[in-house]
N, C-alpha and C. Protein backbone atom coordinates (compact mmCIF):
# COMPACT_ATOMS: atom_id res chain seq x y z
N UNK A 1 65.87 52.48 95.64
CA UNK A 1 65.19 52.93 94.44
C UNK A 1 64.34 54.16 94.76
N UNK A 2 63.89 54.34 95.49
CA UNK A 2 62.36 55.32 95.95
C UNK A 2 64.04 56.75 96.51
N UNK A 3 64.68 56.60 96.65
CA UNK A 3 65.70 57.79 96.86
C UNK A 3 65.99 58.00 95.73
N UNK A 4 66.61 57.38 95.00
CA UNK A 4 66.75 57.83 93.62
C UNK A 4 65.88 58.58 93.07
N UNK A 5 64.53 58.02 92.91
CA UNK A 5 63.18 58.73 92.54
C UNK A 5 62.77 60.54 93.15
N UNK A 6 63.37 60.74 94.39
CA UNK A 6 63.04 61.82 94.84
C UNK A 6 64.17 62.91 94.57
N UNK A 7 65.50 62.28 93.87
CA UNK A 7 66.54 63.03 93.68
C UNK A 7 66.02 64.43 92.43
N UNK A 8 66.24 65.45 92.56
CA UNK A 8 65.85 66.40 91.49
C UNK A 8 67.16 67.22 90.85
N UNK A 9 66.97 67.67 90.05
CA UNK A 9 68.57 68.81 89.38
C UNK A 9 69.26 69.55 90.73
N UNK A 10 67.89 70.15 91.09
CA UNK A 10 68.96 71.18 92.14
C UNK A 10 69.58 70.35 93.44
N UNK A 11 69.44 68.78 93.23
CA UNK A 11 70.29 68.19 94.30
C UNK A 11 71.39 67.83 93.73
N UNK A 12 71.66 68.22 92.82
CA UNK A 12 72.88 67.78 91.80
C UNK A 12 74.06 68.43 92.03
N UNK A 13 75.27 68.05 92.56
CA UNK A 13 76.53 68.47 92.82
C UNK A 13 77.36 69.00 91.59
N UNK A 14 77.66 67.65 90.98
CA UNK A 14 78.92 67.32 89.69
C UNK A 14 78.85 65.97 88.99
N UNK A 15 79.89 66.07 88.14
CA UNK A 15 79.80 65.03 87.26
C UNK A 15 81.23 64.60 87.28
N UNK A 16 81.48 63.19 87.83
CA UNK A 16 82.77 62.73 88.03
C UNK A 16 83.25 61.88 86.95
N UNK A 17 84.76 61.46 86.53
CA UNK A 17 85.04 60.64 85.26
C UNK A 17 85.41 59.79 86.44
N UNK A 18 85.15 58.12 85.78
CA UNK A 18 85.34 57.14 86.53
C UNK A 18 87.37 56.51 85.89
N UNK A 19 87.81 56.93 87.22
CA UNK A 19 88.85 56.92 86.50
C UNK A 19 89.61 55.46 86.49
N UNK A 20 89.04 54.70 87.12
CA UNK A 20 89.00 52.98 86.92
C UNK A 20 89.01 52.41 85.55
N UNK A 21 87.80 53.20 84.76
CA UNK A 21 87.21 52.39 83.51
C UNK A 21 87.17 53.88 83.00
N UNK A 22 87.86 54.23 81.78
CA UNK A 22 87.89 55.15 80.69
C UNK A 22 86.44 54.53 80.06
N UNK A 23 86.17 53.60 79.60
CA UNK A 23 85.01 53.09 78.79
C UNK A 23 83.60 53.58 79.32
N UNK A 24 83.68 53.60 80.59
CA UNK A 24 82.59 53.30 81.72
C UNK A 24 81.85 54.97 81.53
N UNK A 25 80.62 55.39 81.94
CA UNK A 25 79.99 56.56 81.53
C UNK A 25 80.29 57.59 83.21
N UNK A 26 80.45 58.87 82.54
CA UNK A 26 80.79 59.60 83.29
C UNK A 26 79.81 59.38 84.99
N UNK A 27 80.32 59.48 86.35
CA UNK A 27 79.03 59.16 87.17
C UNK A 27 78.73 60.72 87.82
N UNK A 28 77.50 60.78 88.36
CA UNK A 28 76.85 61.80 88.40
C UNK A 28 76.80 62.04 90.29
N UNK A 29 77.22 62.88 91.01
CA UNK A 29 77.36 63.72 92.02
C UNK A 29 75.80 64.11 92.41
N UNK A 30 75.37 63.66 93.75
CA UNK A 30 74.34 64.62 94.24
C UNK A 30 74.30 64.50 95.48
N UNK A 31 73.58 65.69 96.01
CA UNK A 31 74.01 65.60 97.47
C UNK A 31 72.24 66.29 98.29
N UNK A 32 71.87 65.27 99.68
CA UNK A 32 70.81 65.58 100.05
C UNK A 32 70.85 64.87 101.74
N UNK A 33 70.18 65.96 102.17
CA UNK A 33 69.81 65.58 103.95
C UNK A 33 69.18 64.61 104.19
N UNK A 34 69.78 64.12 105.27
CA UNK A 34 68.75 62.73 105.49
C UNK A 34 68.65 63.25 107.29
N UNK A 35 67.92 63.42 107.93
CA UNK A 35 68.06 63.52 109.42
C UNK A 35 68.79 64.44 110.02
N UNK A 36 69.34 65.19 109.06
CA UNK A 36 69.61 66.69 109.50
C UNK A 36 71.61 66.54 109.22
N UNK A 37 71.41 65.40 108.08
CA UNK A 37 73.08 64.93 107.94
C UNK A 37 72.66 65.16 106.38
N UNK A 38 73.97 66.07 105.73
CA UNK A 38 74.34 65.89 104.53
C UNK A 38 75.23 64.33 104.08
N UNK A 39 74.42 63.76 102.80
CA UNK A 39 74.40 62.45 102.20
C UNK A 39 75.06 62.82 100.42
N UNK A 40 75.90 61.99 100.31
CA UNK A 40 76.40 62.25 98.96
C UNK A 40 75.69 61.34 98.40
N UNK A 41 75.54 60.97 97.68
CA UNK A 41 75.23 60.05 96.33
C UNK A 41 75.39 59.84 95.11
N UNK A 42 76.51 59.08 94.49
CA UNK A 42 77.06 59.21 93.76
C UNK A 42 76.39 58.05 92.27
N UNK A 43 75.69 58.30 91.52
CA UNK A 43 75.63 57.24 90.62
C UNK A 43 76.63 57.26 89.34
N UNK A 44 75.76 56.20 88.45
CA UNK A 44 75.82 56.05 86.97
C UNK A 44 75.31 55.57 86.09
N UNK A 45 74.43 56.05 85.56
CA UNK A 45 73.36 55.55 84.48
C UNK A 45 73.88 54.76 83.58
N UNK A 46 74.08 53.73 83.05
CA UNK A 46 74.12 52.82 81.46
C UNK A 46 73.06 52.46 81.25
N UNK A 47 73.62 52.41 79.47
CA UNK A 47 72.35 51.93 78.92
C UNK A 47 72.88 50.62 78.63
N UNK A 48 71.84 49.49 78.05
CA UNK A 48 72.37 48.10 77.75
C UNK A 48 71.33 47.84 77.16
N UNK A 49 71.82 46.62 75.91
CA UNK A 49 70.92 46.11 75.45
C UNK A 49 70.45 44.72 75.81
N UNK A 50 70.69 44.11 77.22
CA UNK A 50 70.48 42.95 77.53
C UNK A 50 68.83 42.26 77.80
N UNK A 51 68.61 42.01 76.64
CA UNK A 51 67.53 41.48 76.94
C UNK A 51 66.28 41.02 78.71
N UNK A 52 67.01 40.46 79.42
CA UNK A 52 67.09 40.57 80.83
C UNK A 52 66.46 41.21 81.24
N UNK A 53 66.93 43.13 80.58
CA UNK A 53 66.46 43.87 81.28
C UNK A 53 65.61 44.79 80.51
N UNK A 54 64.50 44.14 79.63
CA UNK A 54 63.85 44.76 78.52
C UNK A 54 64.64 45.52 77.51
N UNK A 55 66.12 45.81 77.10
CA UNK A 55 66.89 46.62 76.73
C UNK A 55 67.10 48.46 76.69
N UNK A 56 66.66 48.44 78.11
CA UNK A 56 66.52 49.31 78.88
C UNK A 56 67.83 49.97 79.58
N UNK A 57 67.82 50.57 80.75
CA UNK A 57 69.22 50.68 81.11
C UNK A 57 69.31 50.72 82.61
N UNK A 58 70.36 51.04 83.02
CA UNK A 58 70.60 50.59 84.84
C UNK A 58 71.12 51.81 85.40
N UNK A 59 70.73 51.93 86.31
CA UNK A 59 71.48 53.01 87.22
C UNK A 59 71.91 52.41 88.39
N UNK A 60 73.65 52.45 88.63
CA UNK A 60 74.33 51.58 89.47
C UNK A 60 74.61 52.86 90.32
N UNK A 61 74.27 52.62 91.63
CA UNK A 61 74.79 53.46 92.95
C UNK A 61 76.33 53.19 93.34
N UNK A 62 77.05 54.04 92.93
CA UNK A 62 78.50 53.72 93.51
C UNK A 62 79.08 53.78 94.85
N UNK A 63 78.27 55.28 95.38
CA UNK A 63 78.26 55.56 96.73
C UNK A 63 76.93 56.59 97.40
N UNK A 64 76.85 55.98 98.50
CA UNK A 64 75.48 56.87 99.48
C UNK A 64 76.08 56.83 100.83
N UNK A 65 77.02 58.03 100.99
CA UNK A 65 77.32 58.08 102.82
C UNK A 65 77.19 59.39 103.06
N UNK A 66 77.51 59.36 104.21
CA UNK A 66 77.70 60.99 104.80
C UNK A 66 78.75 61.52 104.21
N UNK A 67 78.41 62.67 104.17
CA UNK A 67 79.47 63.92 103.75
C UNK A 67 80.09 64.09 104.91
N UNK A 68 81.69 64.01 104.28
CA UNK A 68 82.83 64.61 105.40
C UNK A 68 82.99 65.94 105.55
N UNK A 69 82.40 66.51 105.17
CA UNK A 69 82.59 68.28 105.05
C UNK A 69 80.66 68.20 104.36
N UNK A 70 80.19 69.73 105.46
CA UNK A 70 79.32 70.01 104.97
C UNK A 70 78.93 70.53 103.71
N UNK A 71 77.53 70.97 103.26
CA UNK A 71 77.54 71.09 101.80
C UNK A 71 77.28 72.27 102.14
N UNK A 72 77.62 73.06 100.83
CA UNK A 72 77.55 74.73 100.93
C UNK A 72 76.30 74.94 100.04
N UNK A 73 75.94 75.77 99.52
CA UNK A 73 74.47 76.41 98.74
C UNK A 73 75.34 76.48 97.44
N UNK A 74 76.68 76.66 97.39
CA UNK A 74 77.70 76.86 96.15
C UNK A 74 77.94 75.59 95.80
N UNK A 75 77.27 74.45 95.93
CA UNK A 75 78.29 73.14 95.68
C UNK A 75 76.90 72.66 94.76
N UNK A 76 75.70 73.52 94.73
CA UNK A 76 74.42 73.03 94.04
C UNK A 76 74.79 74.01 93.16
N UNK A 77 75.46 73.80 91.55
CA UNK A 77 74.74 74.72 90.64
C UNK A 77 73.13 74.73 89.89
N UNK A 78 72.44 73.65 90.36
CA UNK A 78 71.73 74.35 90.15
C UNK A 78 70.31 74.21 90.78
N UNK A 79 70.53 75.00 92.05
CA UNK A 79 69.82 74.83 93.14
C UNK A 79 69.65 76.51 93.10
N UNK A 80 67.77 76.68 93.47
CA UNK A 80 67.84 77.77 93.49
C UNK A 80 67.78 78.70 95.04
N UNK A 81 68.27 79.96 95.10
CA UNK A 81 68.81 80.57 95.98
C UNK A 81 67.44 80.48 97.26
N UNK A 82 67.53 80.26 98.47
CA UNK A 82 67.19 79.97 99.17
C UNK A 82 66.91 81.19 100.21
């Protein structure tokens, strides 16, 4: 949770369609150093009305690993120039 929290726009990669579930909400691409290693992180926000969860909404982590290929300064649109 506290990674999520520090994620900002300009760590933002892309926006992927989950191609499992057409229904399911587009998931969101970001990418950030951890120890001198580029880390992808891939979520997806829903909203829900389940009581449970005040009818609020969830952000499900799909993936958090290392990047197999480094990240370029071009792979942040909108990260500013450095």
């Amino acid at each position: 949770k506290g990674e999520l929290l520090l994620l900002t726009g300009e760590d933002y990669v892309e926006t992927v369609n989950d191609h499992r579930s057409s229904k399911r909400p587009d998931m969101m691409v970001f990418g950030r150093k951890y120890c001198h290693e580029d880390v992808y992180i891939k979520i997806r926000v829903e909203l829900t009305n389940a009581t449970y969860l005040g009818g609020g909404g969830l952000i499900l982590v799909m993936s958090f690993h290392f990047a197999e290929v480094s990240f370029e300064d071009s792979d942040f649109p909108y990260r500013k120039s450095r």
